[in-house]
PDB file of N, CA and C in Angstrom:
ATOM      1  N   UNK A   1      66.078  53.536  79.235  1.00  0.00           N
ATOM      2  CA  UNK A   1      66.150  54.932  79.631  1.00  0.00           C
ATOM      3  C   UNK A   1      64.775  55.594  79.546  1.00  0.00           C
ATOM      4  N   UNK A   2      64.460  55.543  78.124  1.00  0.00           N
ATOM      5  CA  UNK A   2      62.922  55.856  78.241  1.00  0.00           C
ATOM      6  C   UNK A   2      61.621  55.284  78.861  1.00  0.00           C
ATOM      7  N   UNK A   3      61.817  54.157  79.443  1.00  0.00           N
ATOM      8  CA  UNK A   3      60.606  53.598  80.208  1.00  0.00           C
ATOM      9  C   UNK A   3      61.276  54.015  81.680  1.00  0.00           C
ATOM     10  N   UNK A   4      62.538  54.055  82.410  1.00  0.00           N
ATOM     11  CA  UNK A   4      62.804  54.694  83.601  1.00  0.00           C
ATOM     12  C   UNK A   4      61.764  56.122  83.941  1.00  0.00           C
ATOM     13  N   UNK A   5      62.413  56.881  82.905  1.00  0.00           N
ATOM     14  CA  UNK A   5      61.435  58.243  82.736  1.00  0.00           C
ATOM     15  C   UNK A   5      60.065  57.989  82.820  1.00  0.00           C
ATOM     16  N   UNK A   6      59.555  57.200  82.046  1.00  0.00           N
ATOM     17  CA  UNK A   6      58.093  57.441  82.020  1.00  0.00           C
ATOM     18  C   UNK A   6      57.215  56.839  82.863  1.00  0.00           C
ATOM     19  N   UNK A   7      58.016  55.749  83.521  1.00  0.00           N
ATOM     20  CA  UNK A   7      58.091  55.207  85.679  1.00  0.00           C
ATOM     21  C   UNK A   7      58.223  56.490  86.240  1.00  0.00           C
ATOM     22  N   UNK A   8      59.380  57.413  86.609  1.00  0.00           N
ATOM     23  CA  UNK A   8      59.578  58.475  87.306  1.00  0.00           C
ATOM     24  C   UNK A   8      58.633  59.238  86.952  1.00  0.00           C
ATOM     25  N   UNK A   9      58.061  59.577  86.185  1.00  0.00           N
ATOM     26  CA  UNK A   9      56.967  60.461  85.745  1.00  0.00           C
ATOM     27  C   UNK A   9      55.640  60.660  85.864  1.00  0.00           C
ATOM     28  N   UNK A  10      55.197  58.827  85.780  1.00  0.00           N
ATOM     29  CA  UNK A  10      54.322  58.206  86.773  1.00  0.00           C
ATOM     30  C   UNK A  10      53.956  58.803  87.976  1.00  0.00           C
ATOM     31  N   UNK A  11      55.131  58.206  88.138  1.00  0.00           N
ATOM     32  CA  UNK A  11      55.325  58.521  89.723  1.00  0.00           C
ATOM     33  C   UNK A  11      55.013  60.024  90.545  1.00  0.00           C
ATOM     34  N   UNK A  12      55.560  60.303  89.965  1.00  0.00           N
ATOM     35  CA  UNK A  12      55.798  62.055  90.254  1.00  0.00           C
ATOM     36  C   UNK A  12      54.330  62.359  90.141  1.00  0.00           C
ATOM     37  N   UNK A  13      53.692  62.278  89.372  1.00  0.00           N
ATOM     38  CA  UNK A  13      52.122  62.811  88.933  1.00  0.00           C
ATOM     39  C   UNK A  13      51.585  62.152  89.749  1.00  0.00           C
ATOM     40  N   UNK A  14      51.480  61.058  90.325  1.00  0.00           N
ATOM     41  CA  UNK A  14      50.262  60.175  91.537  1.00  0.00           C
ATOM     42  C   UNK A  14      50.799  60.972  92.626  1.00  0.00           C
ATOM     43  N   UNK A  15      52.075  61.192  92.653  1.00  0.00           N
ATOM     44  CA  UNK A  15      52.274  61.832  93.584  1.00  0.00           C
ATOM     45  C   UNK A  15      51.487  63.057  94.359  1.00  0.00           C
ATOM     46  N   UNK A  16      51.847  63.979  92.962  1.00  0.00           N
ATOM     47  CA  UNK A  16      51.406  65.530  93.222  1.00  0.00           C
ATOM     48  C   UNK A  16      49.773  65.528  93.064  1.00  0.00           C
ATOM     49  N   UNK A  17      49.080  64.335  92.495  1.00  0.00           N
ATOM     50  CA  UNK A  17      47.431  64.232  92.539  1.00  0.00           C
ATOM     51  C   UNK A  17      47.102  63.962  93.830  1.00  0.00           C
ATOM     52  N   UNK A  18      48.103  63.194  94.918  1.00  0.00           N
ATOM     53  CA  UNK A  18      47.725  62.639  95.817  1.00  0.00           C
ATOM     54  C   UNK A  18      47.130  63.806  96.698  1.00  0.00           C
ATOM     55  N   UNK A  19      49.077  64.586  96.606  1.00  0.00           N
ATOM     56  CA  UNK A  19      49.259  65.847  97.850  1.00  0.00           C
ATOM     57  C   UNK A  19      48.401  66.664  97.684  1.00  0.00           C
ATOM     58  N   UNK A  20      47.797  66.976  96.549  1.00  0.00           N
ATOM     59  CA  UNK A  20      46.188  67.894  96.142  1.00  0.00           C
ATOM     60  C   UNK A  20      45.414  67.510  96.494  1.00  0.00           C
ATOM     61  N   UNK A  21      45.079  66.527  96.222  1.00  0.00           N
ATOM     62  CA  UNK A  21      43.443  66.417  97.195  1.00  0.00           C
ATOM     63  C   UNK A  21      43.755  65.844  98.282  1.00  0.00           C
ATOM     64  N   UNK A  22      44.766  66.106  99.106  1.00  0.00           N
ATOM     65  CA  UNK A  22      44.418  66.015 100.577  1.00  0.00           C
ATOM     66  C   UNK A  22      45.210  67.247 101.602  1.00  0.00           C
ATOM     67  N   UNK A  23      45.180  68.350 100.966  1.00  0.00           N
ATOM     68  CA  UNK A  23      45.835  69.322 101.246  1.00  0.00           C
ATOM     69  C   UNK A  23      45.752  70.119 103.004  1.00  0.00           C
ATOM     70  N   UNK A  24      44.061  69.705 103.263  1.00  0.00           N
ATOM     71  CA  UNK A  24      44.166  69.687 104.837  1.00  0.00           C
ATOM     72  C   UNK A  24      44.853  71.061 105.608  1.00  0.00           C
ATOM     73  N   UNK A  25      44.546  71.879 104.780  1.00  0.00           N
ATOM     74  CA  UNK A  25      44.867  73.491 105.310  1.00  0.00           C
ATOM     75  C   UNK A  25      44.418  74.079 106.783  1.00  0.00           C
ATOM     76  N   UNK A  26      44.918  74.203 107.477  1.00  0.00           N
ATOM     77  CA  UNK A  26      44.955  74.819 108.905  1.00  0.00           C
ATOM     78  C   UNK A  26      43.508  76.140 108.312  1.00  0.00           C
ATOM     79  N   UNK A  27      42.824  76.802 109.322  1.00  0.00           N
ATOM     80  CA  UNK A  27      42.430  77.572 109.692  1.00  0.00           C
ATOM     81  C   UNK A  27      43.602  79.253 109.358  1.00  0.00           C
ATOM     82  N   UNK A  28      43.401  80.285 109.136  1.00  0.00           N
ATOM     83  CA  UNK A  28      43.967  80.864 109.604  1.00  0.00           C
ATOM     84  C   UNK A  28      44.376  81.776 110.766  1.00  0.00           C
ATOM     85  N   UNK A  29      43.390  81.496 111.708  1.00  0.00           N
ATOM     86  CA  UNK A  29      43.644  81.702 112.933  1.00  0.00           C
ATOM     87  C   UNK A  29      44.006  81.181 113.850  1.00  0.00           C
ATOM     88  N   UNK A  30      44.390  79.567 113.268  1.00  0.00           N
ATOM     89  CA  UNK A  30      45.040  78.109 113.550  1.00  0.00           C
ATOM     90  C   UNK A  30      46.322  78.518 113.571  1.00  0.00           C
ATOM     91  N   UNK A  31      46.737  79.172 111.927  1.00  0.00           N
ATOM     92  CA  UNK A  31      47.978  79.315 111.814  1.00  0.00           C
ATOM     93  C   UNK A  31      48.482  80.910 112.658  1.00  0.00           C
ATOM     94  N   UNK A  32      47.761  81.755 112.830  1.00  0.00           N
ATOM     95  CA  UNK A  32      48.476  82.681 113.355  1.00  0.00           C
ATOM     96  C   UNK A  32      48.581  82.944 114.811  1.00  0.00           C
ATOM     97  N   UNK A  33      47.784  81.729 115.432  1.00  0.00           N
ATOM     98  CA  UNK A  33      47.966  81.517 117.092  1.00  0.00           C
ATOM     99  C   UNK A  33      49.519  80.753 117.228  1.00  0.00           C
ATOM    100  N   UNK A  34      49.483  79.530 115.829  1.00  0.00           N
ATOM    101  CA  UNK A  34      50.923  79.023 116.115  1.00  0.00           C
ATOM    102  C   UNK A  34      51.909  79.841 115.656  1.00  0.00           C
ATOM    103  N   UNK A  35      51.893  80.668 115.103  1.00  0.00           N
ATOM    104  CA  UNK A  35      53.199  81.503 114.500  1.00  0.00           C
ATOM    105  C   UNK A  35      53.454  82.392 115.742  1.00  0.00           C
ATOM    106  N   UNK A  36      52.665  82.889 116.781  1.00  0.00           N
ATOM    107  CA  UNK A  36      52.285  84.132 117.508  1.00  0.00           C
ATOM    108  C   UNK A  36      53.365  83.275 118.689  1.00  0.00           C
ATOM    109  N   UNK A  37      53.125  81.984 118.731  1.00  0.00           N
ATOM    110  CA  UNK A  37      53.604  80.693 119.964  1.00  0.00           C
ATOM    111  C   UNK A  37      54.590  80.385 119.370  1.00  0.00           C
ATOM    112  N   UNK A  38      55.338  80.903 118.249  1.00  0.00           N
ATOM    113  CA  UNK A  38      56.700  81.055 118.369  1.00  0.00           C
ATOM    114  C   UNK A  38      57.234  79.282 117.376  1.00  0.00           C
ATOM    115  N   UNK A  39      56.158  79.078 116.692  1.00  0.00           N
ATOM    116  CA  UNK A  39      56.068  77.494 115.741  1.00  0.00           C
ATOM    117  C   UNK A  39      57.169  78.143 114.340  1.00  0.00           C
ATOM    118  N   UNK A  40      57.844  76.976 114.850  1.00  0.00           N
ATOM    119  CA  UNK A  40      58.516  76.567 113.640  1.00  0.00           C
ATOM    120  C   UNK A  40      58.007  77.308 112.094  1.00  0.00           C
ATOM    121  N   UNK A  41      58.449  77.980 111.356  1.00  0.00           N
ATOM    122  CA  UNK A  41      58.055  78.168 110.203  1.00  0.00           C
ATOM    123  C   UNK A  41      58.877  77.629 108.653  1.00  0.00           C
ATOM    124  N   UNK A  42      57.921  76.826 108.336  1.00  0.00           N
ATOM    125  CA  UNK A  42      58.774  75.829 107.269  1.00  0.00           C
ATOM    126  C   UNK A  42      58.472  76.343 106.014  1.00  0.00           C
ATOM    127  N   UNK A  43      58.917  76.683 104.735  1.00  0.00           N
ATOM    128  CA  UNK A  43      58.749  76.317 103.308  1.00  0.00           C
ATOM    129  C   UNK A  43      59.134  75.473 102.664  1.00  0.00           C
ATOM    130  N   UNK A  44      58.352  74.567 102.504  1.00  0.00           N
ATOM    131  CA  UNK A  44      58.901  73.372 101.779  1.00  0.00           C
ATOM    132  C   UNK A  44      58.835  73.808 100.388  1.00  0.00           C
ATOM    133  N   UNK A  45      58.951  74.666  99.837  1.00  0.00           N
ATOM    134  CA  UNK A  45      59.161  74.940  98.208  1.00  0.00           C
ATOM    135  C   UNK A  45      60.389  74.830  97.950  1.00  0.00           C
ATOM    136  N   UNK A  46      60.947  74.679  96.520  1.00  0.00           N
ATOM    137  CA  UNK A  46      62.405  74.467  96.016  1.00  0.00           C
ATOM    138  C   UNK A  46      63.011  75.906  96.869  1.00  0.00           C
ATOM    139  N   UNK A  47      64.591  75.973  96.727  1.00  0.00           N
ATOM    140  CA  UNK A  47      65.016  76.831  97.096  1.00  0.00           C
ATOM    141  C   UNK A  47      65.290  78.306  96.393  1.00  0.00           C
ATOM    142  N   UNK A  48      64.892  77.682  94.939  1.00  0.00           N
ATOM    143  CA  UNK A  48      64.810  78.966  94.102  1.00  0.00           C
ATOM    144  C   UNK A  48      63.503  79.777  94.452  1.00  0.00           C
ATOM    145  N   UNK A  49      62.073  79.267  94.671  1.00  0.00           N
ATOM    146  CA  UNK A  49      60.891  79.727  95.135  1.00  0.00           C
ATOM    147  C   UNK A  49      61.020  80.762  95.754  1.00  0.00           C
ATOM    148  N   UNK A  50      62.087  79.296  97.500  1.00  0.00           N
ATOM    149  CA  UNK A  50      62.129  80.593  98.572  1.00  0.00           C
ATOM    150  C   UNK A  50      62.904  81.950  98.053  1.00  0.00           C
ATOM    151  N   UNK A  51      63.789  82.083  97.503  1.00  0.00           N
ATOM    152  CA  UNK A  51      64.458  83.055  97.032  1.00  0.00           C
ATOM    153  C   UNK A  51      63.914  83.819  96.417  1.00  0.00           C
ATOM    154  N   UNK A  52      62.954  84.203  96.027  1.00  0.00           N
ATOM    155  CA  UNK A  52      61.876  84.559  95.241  1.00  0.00           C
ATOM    156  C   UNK A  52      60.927  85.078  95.790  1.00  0.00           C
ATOM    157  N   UNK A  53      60.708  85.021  96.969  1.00  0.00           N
ATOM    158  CA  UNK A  53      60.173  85.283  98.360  1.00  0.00           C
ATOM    159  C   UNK A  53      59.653  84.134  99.146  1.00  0.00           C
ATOM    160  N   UNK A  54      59.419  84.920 100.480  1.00  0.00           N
ATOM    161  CA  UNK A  54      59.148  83.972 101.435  1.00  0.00           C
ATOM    162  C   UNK A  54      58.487  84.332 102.644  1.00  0.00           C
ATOM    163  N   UNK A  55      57.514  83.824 103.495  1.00  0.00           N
ATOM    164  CA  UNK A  55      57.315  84.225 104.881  1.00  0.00           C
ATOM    165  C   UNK A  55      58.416  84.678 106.154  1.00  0.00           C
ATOM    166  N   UNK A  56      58.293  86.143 106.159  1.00  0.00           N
ATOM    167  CA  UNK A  56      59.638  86.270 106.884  1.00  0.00           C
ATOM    168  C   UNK A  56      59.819  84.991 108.520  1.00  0.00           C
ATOM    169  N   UNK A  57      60.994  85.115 108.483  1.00  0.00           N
ATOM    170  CA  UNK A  57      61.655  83.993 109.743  1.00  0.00           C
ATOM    171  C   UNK A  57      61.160  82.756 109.128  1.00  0.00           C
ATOM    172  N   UNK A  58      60.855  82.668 108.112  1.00  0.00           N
ATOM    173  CA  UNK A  58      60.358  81.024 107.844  1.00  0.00           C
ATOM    174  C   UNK A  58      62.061  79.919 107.260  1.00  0.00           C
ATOM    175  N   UNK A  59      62.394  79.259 107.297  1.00  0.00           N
ATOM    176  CA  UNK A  59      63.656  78.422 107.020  1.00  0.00           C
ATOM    177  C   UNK A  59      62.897  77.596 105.783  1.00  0.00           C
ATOM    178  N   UNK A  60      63.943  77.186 104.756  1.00  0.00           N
ATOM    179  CA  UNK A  60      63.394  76.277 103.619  1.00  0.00           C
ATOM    180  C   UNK A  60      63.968  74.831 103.964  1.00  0.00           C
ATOM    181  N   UNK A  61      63.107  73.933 103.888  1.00  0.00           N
ATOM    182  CA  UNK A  61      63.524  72.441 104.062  1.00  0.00           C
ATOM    183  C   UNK A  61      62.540  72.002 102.787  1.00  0.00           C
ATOM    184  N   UNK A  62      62.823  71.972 101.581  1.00  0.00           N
ATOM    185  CA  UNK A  62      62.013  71.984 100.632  1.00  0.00           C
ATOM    186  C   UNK A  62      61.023  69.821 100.982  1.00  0.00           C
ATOM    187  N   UNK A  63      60.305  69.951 100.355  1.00  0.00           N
ATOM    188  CA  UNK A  63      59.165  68.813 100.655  1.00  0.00           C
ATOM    189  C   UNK A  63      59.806  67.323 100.159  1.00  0.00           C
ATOM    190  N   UNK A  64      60.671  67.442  99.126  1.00  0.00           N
ATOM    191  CA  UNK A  64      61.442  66.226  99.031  1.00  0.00           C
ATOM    192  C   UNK A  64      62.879  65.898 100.007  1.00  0.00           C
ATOM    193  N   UNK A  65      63.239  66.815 100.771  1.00  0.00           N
ATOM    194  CA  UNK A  65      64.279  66.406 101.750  1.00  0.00           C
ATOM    195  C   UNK A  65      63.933  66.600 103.258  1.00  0.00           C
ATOM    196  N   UNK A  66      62.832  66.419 103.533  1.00  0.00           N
ATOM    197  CA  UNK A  66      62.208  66.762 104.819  1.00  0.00           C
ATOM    198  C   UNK A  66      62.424  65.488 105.596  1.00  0.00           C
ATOM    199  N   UNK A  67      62.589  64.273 105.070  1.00  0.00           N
ATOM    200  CA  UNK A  67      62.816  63.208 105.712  1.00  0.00           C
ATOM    201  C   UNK A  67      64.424  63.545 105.813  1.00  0.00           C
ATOM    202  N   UNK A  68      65.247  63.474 104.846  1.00  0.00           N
ATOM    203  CA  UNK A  68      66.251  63.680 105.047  1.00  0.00           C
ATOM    204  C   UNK A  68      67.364  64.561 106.333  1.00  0.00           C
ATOM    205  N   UNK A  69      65.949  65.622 105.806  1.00  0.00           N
ATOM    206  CA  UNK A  69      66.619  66.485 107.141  1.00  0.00           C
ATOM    207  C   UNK A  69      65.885  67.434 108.651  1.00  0.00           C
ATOM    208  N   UNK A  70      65.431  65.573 108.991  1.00  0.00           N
ATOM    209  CA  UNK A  70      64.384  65.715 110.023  1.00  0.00           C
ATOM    210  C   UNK A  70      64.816  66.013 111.037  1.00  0.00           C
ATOM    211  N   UNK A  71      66.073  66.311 111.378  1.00  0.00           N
ATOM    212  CA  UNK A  71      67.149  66.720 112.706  1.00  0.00           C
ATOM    213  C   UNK A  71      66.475  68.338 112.622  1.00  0.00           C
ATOM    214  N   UNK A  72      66.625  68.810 111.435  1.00  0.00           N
ATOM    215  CA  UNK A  72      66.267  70.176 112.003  1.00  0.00           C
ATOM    216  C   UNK A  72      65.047  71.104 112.267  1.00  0.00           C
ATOM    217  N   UNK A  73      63.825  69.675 112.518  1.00  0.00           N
ATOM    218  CA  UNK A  73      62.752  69.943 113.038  1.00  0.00           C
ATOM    219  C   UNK A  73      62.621  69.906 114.950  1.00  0.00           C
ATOM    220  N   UNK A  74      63.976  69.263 115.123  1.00  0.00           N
ATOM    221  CA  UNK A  74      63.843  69.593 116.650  1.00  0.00           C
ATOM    222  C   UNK A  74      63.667  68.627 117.310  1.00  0.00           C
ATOM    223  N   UNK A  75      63.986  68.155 118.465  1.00  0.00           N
ATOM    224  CA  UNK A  75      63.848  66.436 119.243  1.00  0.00           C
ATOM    225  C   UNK A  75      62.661  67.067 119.490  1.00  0.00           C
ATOM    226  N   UNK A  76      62.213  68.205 120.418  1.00  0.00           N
ATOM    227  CA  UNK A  76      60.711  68.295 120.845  1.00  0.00           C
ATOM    228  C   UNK A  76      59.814  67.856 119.872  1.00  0.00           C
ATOM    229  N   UNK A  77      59.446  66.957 120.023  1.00  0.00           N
ATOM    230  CA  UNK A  77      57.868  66.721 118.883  1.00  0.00           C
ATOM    231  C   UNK A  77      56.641  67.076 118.897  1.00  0.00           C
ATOM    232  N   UNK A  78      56.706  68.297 120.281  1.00  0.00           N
ATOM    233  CA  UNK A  78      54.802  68.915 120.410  1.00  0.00           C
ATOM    234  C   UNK A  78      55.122  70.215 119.946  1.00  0.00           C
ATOM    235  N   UNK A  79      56.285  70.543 119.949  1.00  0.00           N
ATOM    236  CA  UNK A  79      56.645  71.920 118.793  1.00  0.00           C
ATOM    237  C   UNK A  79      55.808  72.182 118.058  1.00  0.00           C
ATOM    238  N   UNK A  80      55.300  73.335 118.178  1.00  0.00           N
ATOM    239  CA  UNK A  80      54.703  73.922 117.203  1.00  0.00           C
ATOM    240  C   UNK A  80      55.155  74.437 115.886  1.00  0.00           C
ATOM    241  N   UNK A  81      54.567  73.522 114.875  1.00  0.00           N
ATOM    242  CA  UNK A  81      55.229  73.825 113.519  1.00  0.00           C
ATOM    243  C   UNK A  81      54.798  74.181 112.341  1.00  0.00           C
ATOM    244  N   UNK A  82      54.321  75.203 111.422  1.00  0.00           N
ATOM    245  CA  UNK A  82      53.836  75.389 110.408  1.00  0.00           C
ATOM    246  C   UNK A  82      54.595  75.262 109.161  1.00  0.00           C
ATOM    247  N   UNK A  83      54.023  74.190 108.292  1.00  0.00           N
ATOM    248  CA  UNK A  83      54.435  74.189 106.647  1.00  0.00           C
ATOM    249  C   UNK A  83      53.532  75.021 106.018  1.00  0.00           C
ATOM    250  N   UNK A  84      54.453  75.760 105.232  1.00  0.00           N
ATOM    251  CA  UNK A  84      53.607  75.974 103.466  1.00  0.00           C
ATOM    252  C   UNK A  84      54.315  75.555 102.276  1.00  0.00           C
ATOM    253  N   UNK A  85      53.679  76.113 100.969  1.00  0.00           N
ATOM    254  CA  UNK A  85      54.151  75.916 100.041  1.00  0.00           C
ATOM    255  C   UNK A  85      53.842  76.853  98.726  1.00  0.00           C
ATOM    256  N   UNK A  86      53.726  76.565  97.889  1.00  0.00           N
ATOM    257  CA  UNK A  86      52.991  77.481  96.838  1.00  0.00           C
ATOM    258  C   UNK A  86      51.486  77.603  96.970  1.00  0.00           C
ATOM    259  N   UNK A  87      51.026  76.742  97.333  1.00  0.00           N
ATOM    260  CA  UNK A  87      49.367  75.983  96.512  1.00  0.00           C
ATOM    261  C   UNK A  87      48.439  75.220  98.555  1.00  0.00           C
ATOM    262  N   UNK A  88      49.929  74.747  98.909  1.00  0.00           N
ATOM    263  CA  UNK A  88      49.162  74.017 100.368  1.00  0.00           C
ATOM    264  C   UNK A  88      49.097  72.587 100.137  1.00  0.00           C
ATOM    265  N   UNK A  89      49.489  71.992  98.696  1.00  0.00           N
ATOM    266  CA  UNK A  89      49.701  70.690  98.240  1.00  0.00           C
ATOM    267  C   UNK A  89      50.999  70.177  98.911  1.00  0.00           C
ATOM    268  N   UNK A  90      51.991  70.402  98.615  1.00  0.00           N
ATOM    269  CA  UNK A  90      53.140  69.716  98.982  1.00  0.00           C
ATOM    270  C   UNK A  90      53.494  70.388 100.583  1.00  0.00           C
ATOM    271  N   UNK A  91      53.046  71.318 101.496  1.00  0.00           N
ATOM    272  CA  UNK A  91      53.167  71.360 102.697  1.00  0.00           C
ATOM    273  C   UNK A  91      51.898  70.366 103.153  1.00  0.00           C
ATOM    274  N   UNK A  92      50.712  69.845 102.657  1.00  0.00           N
ATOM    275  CA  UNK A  92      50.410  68.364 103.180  1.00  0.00           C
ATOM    276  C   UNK A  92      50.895  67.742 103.080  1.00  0.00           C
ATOM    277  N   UNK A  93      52.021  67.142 102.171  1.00  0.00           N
ATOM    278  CA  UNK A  93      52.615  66.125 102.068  1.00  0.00           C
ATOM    279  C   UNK A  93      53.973  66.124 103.082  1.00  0.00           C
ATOM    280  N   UNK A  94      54.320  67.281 103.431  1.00  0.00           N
ATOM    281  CA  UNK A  94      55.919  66.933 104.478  1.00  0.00           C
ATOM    282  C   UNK A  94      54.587  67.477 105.795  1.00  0.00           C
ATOM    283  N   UNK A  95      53.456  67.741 106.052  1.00  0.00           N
ATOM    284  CA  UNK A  95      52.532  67.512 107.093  1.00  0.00           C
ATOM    285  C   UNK A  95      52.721  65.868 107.616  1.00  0.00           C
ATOM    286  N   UNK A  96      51.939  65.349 106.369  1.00  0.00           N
ATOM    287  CA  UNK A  96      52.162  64.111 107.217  1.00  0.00           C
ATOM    288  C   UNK A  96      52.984  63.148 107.547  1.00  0.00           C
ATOM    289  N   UNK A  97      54.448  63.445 106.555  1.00  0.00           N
ATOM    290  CA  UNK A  97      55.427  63.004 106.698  1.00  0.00           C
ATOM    291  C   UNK A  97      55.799  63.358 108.377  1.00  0.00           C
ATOM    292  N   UNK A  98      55.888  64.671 108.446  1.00  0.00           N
ATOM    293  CA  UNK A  98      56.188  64.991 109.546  1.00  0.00           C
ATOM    294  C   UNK A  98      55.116  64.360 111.266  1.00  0.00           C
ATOM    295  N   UNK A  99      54.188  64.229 110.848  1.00  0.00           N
ATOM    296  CA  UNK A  99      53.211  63.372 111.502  1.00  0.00           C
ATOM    297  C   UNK A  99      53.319  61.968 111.545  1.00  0.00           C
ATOM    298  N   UNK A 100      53.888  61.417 110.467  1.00  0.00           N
ATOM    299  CA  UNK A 100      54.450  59.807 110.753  1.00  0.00           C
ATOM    300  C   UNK A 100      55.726  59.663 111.356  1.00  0.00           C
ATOM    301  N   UNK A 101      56.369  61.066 111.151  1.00  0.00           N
ATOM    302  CA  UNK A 101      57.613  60.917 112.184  1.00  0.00           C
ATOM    303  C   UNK A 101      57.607  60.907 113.778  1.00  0.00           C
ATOM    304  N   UNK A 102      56.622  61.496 113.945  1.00  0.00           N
ATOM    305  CA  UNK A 102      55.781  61.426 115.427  1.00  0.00           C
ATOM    306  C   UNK A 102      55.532  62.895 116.145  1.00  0.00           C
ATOM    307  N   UNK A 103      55.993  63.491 114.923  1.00  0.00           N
ATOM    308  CA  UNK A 103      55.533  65.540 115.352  1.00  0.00           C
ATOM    309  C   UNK A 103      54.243  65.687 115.463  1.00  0.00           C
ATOM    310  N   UNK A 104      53.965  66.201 116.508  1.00  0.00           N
ATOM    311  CA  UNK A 104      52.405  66.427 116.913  1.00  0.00           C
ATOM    312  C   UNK A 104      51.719  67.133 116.917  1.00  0.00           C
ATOM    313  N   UNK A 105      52.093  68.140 116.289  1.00  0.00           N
ATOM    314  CA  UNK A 105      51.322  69.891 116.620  1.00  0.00           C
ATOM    315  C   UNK A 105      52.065  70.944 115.380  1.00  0.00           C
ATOM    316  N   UNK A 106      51.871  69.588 114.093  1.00  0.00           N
ATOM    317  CA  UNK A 106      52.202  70.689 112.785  1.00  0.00           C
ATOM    318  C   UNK A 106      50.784  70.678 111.884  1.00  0.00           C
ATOM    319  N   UNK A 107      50.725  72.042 111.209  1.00  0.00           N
ATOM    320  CA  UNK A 107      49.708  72.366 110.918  1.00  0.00           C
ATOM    321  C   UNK A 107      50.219  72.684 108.893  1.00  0.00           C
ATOM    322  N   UNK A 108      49.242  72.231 108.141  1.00  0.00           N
ATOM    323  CA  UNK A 108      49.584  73.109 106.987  1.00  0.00           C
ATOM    324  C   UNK A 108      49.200  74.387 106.815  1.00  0.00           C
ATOM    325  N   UNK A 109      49.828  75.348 106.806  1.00  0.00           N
ATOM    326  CA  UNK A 109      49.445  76.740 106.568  1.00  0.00           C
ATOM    327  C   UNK A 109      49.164  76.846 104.892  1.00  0.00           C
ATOM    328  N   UNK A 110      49.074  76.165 104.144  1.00  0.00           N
ATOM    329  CA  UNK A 110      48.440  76.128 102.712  1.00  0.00           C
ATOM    330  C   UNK A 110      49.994  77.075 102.113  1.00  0.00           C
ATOM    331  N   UNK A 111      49.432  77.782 100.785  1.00  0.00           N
ATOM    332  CA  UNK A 111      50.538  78.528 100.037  1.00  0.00           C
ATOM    333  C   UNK A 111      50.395  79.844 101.303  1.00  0.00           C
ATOM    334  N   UNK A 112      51.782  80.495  99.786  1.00  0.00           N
ATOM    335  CA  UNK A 112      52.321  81.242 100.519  1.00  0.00           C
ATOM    336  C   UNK A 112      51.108  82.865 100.977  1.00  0.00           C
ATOM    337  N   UNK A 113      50.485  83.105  99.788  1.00  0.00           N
ATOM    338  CA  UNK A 113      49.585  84.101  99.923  1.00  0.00           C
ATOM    339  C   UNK A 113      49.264  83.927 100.736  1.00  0.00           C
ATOM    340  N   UNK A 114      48.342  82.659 101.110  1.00  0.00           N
ATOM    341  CA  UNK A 114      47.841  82.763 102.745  1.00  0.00           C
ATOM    342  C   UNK A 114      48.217  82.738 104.209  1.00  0.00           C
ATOM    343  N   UNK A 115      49.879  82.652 103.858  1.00  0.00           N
ATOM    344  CA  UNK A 115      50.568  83.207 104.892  1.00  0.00           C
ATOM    345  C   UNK A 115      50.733  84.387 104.891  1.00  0.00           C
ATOM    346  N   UNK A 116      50.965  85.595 103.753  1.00  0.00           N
ATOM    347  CA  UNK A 116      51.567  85.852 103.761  1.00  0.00           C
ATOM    348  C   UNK A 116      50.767  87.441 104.252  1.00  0.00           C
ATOM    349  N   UNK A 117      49.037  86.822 103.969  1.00  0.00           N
ATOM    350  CA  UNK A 117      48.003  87.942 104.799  1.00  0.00           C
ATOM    351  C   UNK A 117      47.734  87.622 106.085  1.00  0.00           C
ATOM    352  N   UNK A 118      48.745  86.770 106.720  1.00  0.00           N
ATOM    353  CA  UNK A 118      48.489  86.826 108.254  1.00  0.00           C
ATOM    354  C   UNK A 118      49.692  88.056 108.667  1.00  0.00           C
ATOM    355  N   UNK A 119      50.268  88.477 107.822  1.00  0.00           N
ATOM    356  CA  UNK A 119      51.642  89.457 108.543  1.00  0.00           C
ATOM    357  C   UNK A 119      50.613  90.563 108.955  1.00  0.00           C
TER     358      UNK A 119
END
């Protein structure tokens, strides 16, 4: 039990070191040409976050079920799509998830503050 945990824990931390240093933040005039073009707006934060606030019209598909629930990114794959998150860490990470799925025109919009001075 205790070496499971301290595998999962592992894990979890290479993880979140990874999604940080490669965070790959859009421009913000990147992001507010695609929001303006009518792009997808994602929060991949837990759902308590979004509740907590959020980029208005944005939908939560939090960053660990984005594979899961890749139907509701849309068959179009040149869709224009913006992730965030808290920080801009874990919207790189369902970035490129979403980029190995074969979506072509998603951008990380970083955390939420910096969405949240494009309103």
């Amino acid at each position: 039990m205790t070496f499971t945990f301290i595998v999962i824990a592992v894990v979890a931390l290479l993880t979140l070191v990874f999604w940080s240093q490669n965070k790959n933040t859009a421009s913000a005039t990147e992001v507010k040409t695609m929001i303006d073009a009518k792009a997808l707006v994602v929060d991949v934060r837990t759902p308590m976050e979004f509740q907590m606030g959020h980029f208005p019209g944005a939908v939560n598909i939090p960053v660990d079920a984005v594979m899961a629930r890749i139907q509701e990114f849309g068959k179009d794959k040149a869709k224009p799509i913006v992730v965030y998150c808290a920080s801009g860490a874990r919207s790189g990470g369902a970035q490129r998830m979403l980029s190995q799925a074969g979506y072509t025109n998603v951008v990380n919009g970083g955390g939420l503050r910096q969405m949240m001075s494009l309103r």
